[in-house]
C-alpha atoms as a PDB file:
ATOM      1  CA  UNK A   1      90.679 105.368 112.666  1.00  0.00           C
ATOM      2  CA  UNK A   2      91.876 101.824 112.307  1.00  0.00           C
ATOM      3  CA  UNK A   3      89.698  99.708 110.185  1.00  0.00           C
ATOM      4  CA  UNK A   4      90.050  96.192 112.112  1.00  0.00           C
ATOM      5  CA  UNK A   5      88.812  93.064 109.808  1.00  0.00           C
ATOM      6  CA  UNK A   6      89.752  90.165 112.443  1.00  0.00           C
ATOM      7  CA  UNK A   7      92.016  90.668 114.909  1.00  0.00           C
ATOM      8  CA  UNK A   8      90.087  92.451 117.230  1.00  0.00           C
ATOM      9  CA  UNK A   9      86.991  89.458 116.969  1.00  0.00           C
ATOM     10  CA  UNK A  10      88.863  86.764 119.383  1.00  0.00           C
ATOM     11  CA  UNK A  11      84.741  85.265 119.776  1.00  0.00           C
ATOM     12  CA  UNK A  12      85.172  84.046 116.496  1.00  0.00           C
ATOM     13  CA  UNK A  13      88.473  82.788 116.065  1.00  0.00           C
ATOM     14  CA  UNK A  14      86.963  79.434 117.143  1.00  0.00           C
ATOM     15  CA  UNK A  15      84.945  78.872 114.486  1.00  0.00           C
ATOM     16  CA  UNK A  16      87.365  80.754 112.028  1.00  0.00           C
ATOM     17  CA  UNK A  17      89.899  78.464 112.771  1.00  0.00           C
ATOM     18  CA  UNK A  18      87.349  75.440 112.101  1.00  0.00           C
ATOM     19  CA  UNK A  19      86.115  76.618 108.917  1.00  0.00           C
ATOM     20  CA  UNK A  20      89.651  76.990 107.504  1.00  0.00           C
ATOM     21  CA  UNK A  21      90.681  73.831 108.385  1.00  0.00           C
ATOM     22  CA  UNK A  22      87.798  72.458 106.942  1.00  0.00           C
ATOM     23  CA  UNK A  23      88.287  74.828 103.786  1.00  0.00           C
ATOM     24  CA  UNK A  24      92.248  73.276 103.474  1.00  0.00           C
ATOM     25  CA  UNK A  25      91.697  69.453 104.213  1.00  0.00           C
ATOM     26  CA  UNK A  26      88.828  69.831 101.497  1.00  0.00           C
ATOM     27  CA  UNK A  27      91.376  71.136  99.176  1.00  0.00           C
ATOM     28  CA  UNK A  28      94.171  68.978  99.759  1.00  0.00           C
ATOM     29  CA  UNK A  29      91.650  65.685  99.138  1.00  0.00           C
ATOM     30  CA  UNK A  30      90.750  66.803  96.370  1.00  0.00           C
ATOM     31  CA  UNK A  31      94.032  68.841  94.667  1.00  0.00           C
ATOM     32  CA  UNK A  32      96.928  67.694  96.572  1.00  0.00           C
ATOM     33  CA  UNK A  33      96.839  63.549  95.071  1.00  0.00           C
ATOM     34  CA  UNK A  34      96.837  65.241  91.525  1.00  0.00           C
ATOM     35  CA  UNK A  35      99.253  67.690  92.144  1.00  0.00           C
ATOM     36  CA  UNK A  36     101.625  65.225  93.372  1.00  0.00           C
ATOM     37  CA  UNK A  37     101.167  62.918  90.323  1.00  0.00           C
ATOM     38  CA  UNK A  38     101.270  65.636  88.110  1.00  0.00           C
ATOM     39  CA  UNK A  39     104.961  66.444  89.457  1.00  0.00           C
ATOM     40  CA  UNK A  40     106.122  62.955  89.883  1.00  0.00           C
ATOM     41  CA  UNK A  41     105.434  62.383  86.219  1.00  0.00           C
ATOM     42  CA  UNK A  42     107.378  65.289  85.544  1.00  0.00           C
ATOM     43  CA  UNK A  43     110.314  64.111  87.939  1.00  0.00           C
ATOM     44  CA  UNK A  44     109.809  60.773  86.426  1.00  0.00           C
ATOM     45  CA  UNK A  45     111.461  62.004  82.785  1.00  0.00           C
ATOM     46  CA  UNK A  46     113.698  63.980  84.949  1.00  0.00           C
ATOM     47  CA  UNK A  47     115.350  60.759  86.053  1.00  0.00           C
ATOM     48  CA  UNK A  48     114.821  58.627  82.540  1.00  0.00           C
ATOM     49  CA  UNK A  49     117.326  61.806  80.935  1.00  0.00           C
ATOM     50  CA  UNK A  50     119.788  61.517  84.132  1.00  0.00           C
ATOM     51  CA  UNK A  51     119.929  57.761  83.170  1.00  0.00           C
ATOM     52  CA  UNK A  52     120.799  58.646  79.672  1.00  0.00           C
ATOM     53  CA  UNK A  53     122.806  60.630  80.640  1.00  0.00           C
ATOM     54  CA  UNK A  54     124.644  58.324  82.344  1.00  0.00           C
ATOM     55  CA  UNK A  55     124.386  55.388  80.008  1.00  0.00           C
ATOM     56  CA  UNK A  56     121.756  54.106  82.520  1.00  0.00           C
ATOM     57  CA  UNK A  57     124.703  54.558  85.215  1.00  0.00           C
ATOM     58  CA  UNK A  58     126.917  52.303  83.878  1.00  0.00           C
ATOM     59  CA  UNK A  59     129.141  55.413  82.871  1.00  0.00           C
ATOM     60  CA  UNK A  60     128.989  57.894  85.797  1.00  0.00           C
ATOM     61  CA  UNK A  61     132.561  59.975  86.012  1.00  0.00           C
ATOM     62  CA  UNK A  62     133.270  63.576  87.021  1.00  0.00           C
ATOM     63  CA  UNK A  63     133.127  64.669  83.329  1.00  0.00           C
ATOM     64  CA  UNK A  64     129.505  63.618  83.482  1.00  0.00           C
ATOM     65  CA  UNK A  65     128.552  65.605  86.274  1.00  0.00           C
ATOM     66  CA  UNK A  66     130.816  68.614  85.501  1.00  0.00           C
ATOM     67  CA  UNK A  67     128.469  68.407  82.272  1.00  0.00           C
ATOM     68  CA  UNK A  68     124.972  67.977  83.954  1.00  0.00           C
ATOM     69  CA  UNK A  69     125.339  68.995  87.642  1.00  0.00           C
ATOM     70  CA  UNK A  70     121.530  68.832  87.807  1.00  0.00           C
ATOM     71  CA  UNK A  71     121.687  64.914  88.234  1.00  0.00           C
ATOM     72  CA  UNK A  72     123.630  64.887  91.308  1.00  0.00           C
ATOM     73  CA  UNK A  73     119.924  65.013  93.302  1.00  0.00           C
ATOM     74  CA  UNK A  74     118.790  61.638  90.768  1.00  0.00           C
ATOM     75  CA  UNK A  75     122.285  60.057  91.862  1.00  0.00           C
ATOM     76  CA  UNK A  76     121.577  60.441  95.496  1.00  0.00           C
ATOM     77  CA  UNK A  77     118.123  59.145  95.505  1.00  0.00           C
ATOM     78  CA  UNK A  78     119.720  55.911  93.176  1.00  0.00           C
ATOM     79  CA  UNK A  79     121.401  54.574  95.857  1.00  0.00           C
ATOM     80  CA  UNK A  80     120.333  52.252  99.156  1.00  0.00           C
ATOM     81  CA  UNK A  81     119.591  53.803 100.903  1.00  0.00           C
ATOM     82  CA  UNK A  82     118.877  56.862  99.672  1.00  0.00           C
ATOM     83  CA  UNK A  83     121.648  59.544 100.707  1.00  0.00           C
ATOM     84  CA  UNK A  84     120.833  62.890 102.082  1.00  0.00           C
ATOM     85  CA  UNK A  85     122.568  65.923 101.388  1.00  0.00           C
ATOM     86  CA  UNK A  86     124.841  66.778 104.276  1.00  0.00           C
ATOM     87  CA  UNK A  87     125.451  62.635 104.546  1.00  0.00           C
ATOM     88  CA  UNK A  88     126.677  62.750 100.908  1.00  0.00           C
ATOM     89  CA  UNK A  89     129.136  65.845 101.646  1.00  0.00           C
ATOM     90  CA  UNK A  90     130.187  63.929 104.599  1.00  0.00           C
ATOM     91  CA  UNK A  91     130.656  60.631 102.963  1.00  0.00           C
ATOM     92  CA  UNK A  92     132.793  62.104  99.937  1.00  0.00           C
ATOM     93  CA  UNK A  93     134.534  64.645 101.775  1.00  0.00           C
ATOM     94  CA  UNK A  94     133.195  66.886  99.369  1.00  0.00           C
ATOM     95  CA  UNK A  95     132.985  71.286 100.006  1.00  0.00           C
ATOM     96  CA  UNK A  96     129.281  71.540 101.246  1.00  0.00           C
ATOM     97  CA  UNK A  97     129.209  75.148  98.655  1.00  0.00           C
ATOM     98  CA  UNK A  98     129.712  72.329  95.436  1.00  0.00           C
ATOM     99  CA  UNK A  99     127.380  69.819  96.590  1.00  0.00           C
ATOM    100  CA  UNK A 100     124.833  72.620  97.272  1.00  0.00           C
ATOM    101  CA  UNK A 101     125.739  74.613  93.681  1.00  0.00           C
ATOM    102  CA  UNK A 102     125.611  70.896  91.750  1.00  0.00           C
ATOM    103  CA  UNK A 103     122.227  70.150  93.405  1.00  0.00           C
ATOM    104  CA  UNK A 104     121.201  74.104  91.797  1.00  0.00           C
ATOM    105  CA  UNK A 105     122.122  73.050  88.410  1.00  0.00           C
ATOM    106  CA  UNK A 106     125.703  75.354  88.808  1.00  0.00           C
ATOM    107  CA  UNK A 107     128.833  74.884  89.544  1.00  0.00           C
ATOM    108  CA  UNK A 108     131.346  77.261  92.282  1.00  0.00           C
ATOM    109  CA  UNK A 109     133.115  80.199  90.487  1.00  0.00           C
ATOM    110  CA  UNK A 110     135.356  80.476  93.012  1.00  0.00           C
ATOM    111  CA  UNK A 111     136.620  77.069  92.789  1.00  0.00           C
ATOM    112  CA  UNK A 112     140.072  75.913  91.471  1.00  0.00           C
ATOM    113  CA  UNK A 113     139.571  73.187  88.878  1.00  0.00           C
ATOM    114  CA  UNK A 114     141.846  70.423  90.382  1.00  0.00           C
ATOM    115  CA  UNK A 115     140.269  70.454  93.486  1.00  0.00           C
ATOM    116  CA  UNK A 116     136.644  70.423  91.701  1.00  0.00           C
ATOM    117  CA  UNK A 117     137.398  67.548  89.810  1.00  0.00           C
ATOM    118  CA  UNK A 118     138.970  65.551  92.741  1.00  0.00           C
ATOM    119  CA  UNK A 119     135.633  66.025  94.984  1.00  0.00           C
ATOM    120  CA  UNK A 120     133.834  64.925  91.894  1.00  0.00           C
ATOM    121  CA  UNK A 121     135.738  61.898  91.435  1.00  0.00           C
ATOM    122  CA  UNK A 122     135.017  61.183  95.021  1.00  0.00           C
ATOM    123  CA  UNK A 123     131.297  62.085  94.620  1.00  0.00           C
ATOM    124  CA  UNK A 124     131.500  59.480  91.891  1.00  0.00           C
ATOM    125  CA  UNK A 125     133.236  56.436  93.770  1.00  0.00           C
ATOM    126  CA  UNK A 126     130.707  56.953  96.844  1.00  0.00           C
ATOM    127  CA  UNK A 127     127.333  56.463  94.624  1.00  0.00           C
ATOM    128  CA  UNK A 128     129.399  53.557  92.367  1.00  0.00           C
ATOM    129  CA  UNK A 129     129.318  51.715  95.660  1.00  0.00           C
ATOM    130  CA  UNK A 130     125.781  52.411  97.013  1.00  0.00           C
ATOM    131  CA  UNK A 131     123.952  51.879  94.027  1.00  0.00           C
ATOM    132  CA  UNK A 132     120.682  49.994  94.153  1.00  0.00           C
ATOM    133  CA  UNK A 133     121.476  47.264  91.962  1.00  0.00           C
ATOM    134  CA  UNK A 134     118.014  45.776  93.566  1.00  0.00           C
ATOM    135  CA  UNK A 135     116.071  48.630  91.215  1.00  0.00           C
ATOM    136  CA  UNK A 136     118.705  49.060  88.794  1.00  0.00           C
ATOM    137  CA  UNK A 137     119.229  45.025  87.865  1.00  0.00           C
ATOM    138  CA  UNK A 138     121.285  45.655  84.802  1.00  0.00           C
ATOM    139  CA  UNK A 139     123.820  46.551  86.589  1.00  0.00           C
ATOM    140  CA  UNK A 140     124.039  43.193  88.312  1.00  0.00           C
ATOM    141  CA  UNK A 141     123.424  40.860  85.582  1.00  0.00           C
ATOM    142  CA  UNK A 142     125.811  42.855  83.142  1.00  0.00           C
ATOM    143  CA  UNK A 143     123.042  42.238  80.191  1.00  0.00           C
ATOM    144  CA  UNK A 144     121.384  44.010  77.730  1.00  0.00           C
ATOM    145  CA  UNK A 145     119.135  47.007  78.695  1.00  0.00           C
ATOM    146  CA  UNK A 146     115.415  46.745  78.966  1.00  0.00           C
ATOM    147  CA  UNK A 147     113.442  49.681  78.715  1.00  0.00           C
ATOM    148  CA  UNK A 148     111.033  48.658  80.694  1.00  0.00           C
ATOM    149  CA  UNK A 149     113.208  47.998  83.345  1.00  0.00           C
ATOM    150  CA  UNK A 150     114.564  51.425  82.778  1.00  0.00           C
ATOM    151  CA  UNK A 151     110.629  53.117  83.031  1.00  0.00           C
ATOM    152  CA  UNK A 152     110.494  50.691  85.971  1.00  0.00           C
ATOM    153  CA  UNK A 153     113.530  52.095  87.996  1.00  0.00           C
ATOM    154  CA  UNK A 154     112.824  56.079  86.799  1.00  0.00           C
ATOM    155  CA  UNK A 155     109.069  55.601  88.533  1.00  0.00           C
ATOM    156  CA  UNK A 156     110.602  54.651  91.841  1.00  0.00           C
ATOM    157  CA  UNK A 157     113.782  57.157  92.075  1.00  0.00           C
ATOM    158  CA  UNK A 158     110.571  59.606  90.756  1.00  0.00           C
ATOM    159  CA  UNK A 159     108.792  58.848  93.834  1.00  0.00           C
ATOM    160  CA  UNK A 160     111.805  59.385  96.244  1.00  0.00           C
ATOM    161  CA  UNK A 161     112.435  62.364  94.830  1.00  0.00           C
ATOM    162  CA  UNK A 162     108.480  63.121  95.155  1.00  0.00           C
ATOM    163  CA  UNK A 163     108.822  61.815  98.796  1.00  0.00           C
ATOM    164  CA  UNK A 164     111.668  63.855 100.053  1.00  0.00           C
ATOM    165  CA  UNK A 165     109.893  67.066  98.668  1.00  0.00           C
ATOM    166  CA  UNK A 166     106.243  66.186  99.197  1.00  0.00           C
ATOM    167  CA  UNK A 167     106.118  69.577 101.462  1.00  0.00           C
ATOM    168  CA  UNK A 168     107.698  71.681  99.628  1.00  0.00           C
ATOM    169  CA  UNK A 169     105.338  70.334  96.444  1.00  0.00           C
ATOM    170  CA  UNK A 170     102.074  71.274  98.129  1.00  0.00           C
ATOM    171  CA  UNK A 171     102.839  73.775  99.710  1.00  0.00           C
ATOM    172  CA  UNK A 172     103.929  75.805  96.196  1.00  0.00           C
ATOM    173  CA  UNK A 173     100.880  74.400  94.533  1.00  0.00           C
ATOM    174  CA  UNK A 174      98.791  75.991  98.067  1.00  0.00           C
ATOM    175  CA  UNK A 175     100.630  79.346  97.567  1.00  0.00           C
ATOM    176  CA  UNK A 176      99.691  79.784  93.699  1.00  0.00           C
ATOM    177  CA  UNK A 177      95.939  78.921  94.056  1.00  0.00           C
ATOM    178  CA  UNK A 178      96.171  81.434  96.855  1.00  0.00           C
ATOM    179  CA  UNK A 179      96.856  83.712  94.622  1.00  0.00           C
ATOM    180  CA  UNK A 180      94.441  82.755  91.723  1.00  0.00           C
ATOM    181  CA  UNK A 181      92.112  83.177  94.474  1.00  0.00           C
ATOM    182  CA  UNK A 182      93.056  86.831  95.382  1.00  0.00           C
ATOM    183  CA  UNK A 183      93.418  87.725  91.417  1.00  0.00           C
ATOM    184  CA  UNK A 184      90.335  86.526  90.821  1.00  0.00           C
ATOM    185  CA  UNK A 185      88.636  88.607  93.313  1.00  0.00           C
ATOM    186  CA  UNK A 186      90.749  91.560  92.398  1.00  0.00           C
ATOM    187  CA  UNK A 187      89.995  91.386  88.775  1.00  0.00           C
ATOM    188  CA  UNK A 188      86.217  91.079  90.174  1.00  0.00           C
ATOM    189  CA  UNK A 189      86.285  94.247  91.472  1.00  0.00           C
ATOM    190  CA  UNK A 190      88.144  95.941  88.261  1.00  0.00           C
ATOM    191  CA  UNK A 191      91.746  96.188  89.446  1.00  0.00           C
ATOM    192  CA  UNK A 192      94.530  95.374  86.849  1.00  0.00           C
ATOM    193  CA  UNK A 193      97.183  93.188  86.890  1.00  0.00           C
ATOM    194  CA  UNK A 194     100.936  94.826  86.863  1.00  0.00           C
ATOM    195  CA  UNK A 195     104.193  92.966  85.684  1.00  0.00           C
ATOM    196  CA  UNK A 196     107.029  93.580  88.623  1.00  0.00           C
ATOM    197  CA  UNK A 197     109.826  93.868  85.658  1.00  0.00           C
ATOM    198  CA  UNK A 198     108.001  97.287  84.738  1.00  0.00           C
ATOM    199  CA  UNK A 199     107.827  98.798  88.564  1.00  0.00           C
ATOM    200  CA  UNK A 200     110.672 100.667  89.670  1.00  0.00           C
ATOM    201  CA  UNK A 201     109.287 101.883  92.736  1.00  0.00           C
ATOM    202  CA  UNK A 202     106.157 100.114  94.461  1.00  0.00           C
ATOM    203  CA  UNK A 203     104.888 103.376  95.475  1.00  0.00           C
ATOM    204  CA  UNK A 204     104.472 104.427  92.059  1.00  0.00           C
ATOM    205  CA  UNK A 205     101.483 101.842  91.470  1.00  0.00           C
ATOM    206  CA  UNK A 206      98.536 103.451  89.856  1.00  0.00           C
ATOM    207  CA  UNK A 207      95.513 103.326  91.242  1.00  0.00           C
ATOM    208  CA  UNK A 208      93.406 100.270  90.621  1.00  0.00           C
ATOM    209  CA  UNK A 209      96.221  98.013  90.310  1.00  0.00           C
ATOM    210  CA  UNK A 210      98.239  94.858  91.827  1.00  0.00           C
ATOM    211  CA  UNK A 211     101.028  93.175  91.559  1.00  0.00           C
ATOM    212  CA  UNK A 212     102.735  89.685  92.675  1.00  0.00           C
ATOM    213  CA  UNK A 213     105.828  88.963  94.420  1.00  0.00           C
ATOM    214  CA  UNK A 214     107.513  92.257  94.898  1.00  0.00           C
ATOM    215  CA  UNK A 215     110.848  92.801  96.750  1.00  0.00           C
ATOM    216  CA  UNK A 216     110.220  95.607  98.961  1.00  0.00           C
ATOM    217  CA  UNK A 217     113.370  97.461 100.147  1.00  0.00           C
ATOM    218  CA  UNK A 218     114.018  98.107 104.008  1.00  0.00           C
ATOM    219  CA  UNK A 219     116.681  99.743 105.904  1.00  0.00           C
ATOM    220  CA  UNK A 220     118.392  97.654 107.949  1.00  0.00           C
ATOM    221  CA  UNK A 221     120.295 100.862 109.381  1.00  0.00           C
ATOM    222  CA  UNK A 222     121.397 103.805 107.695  1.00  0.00           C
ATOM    223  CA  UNK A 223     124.248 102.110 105.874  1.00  0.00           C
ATOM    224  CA  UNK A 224     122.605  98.781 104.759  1.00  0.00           C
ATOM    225  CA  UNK A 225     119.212  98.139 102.822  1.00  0.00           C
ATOM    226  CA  UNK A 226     117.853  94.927 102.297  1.00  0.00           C
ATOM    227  CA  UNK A 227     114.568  93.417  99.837  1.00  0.00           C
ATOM    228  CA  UNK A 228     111.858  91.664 101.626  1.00  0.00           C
ATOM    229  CA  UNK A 229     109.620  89.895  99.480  1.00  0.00           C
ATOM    230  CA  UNK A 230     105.966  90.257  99.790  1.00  0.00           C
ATOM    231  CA  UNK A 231     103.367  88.452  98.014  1.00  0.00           C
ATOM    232  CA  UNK A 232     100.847  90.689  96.650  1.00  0.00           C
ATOM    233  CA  UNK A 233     100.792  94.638  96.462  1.00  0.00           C
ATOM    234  CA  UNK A 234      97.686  96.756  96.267  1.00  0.00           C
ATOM    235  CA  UNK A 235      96.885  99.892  95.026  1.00  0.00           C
ATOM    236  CA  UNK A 236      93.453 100.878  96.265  1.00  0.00           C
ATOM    237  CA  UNK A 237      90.984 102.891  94.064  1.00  0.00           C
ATOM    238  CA  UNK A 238      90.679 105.817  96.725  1.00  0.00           C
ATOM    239  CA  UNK A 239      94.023 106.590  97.773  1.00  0.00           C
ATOM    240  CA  UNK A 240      96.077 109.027  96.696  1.00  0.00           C
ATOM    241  CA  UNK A 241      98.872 108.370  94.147  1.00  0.00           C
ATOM    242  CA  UNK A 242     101.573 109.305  96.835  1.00  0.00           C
ATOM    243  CA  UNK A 243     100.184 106.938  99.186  1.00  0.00           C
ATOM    244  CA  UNK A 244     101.717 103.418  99.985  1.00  0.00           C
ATOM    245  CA  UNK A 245      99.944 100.395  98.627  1.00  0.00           C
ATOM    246  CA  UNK A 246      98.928  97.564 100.819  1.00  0.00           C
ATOM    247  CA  UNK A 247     101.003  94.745 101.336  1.00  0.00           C
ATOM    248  CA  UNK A 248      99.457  91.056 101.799  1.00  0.00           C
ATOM    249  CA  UNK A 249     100.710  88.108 102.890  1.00  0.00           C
ATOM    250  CA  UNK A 250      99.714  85.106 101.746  1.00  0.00           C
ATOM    251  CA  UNK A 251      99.956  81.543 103.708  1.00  0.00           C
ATOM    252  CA  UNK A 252      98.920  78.563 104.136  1.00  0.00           C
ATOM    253  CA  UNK A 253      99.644  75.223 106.688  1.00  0.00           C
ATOM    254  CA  UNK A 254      98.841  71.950 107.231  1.00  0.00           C
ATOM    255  CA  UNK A 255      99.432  71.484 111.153  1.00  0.00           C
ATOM    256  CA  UNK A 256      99.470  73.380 113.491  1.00  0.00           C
ATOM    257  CA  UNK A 257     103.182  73.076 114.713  1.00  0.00           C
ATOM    258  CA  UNK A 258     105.057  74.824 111.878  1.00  0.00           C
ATOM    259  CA  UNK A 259     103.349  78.223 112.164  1.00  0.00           C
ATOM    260  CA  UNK A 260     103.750  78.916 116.133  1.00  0.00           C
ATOM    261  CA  UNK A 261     107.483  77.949 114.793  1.00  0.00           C
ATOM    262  CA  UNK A 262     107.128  80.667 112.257  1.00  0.00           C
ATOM    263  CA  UNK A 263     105.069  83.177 113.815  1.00  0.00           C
ATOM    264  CA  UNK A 264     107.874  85.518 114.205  1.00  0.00           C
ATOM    265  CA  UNK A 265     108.482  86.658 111.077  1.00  0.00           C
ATOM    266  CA  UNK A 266     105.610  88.033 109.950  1.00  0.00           C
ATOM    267  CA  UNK A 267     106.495  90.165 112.955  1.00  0.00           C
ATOM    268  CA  UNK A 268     110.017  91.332 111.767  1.00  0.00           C
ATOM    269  CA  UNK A 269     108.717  91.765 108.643  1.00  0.00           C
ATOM    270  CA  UNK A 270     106.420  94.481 109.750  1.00  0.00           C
ATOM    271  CA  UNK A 271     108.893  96.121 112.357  1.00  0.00           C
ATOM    272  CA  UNK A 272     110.896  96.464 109.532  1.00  0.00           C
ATOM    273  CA  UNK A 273     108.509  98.116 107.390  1.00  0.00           C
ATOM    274  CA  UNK A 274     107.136 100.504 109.635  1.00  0.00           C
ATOM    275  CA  UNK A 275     110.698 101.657 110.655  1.00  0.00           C
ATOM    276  CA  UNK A 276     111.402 102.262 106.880  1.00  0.00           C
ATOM    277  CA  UNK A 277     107.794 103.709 105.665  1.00  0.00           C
ATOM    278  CA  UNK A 278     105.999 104.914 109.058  1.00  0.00           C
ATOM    279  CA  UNK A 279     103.419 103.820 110.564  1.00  0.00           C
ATOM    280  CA  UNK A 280     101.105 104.099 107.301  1.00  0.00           C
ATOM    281  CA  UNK A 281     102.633 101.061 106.088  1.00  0.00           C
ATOM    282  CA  UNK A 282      99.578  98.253 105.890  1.00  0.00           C
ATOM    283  CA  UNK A 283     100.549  94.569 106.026  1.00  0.00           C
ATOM    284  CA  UNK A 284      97.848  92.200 106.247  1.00  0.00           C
ATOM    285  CA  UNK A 285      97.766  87.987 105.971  1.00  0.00           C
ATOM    286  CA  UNK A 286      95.630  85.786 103.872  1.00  0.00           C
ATOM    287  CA  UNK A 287      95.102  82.851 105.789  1.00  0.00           C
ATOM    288  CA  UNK A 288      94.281  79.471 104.725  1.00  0.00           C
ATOM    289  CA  UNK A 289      94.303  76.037 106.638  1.00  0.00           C
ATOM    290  CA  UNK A 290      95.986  75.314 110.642  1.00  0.00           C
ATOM    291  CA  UNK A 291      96.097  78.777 112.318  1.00  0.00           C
ATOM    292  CA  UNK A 292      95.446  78.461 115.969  1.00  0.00           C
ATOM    293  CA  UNK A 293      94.408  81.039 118.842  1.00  0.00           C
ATOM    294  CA  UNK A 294      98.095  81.086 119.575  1.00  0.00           C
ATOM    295  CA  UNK A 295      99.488  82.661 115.891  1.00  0.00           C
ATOM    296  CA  UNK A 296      96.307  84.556 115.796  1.00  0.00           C
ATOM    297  CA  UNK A 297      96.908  86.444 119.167  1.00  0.00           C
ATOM    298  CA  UNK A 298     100.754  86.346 118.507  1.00  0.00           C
ATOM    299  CA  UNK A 299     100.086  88.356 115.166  1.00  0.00           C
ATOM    300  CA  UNK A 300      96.713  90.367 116.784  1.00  0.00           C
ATOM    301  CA  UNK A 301      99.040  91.216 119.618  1.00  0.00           C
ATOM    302  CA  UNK A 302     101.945  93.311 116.950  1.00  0.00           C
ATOM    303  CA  UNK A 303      99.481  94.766 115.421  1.00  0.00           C
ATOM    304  CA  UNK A 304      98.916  92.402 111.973  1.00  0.00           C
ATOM    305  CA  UNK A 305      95.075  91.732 111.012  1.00  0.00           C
ATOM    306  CA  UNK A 306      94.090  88.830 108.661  1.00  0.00           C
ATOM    307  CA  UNK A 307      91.862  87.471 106.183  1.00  0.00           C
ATOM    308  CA  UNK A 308      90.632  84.437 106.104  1.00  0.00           C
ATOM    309  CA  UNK A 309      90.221  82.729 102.345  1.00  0.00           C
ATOM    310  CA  UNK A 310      86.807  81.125 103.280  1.00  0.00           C
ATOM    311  CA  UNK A 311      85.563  84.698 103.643  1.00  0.00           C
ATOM    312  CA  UNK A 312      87.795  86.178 101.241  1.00  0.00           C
ATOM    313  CA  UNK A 313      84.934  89.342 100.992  1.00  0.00           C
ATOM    314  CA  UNK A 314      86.719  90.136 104.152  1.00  0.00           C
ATOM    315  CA  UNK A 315      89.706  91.552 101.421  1.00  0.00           C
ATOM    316  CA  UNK A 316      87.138  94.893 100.809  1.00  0.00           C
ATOM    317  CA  UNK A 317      87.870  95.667 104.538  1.00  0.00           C
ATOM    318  CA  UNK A 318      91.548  96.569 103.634  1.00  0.00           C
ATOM    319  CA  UNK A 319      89.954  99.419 101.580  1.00  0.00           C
ATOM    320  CA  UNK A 320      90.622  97.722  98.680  1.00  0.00           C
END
């Protein structure tokens, strides 16, 4: 029979859903500030090595960035305004594929040198002329260097860096003490941690044993297989070595908008699976902060159950 953990309790949802918000706003006042400072100081000598890089931008050519493609995200947050992505391909007429492998800290194989170096140059000229000389005052008044000024300018490109990728900051940071959380509790109950690079084939897991962030192959059709990643894999005590391990997804969210956005693919993820393993397969969420009634009986409804992390007991349930 089916063990259900919550999808089948829609009376309690309610309060489920307050309790986890509760459960994530409490963590983000009291994580998320020191998270965010933690990475800006990071960004922060980030940008002081782009500027010496650059001879604190006074010497920015194609060389230089053919060199150190990493700096080309510093360069667009140095100018004013700051330039997006898709508004700096536009504006230099640059391939979209070099701006995107520059920003990646690489540079296009497939590329013919001439051509490379000719975007560059025009990479180059745009951020020459939309500098902030208002931050970067050296610039204007063609005197010496002060490194204080220097400190002064990396803080603030720091922060628009930290700005445009506030999201993506906390969320990564809400994703890895998810999975403290469910190590933790694992390692609670006796199961041992497993290293991906030694796992050949998920269902080979031992008994008693987990693993993180595991690319899961599916058949797309009978010509084409694909990996899906999945966040944690479990290999109960009481099943059988042949058996499939569970799978768990973990997520989090801060509103409630995103995830009825994004409610599909937890979906697809598990048509997929079943049509590849059977109907054995088990994929369950870990939830943690805005899930409404409406993901909850969008994911109840295919057939995907849930825990909740302020009742992370619930993970026992699973069989696990």
């Amino acid at each position: 029979m089916t063990q259900y953990i919550n999808r089948n309790n829609p009376d309690k949802w309610k309060e489920d859903i307050k309790e986890s918000v509760d459960f994530y706003n409490k963590w983000f006042l009291n994580f998320a500030p020191k998270t965010y400072k933690k990475t800006r100081l990071l960004t922060t000598e980030k940008v002081k090595e782009a500027l010496a890089i650059t001879n604190n931008l006074s010497k920015l050519t194609s060389k230089i960035i053919l060199g150190n493609p990493e700096i080309l995200t510093t360069l667009r947050m140095s100018t004013c305004p700051p330039i997006a992505r898709d508004r700096l391909i536009g504006l230099a007429y640059a391939s979209p594929n070099l701006v995107k492998k520059l920003e990646q800290g690489e540079l296009p194989k497939r590329m013919k040198e001439e051509k490379m170096m000719n975007e560059l140059g025009q990479i180059c000229k745009v951020i020459h002329r939309l500098l902030d000389k208002d931050i970067f005052t050296w610039l204007s008044s063609k005197g010496k260097v002060n490194q204080q000024d220097v400190n002064r300018a990396a803080t603030i490109i720091a922060d628009r860096l930290c700005g445009s990728m506030a999201d993506p900051i906390i969320r990564n940071e809400q994703e890895r003490r998810q999975l403290r959380s469910i190590e933790k509790w694992l390692k609670r109950k006796k199961y041992k941690k497993l290293d991906s690079k030694n796992l050949k084939d998920f269902r080979d897991m031992p008994n008693g044993t987990f693993i993180f962030h595991y690319n899961v192959p599916i058949d797309l059709n009978s010509e084409k297989k694909v990996n899906i990643a999945v966040d944690v894999l479990v290999s109960p005590f009481k099943t059988k070595k042949s058996n499939i391990p569970i799978l768990i997804e973990a997520k989090s969210a801060g509103d409630f908008t995103n995830v009825n956005k994004r409610r599909k693919e937890e979906a697809v993820k598990m048509l997929q699976l079943k049509k590849t393993y059977g109907n054995k397969i088990v994929f369950n969420l870990f939830l943690c902060g805005y899930f409404d009634s409406g993901y909850l009986g969008y994911e109840a409804a295919e057939g995907i159950d849930w825990v909740w992390e302020h009742r992370i007991d619930d993970l026992a349930k699973m069989g696990i």
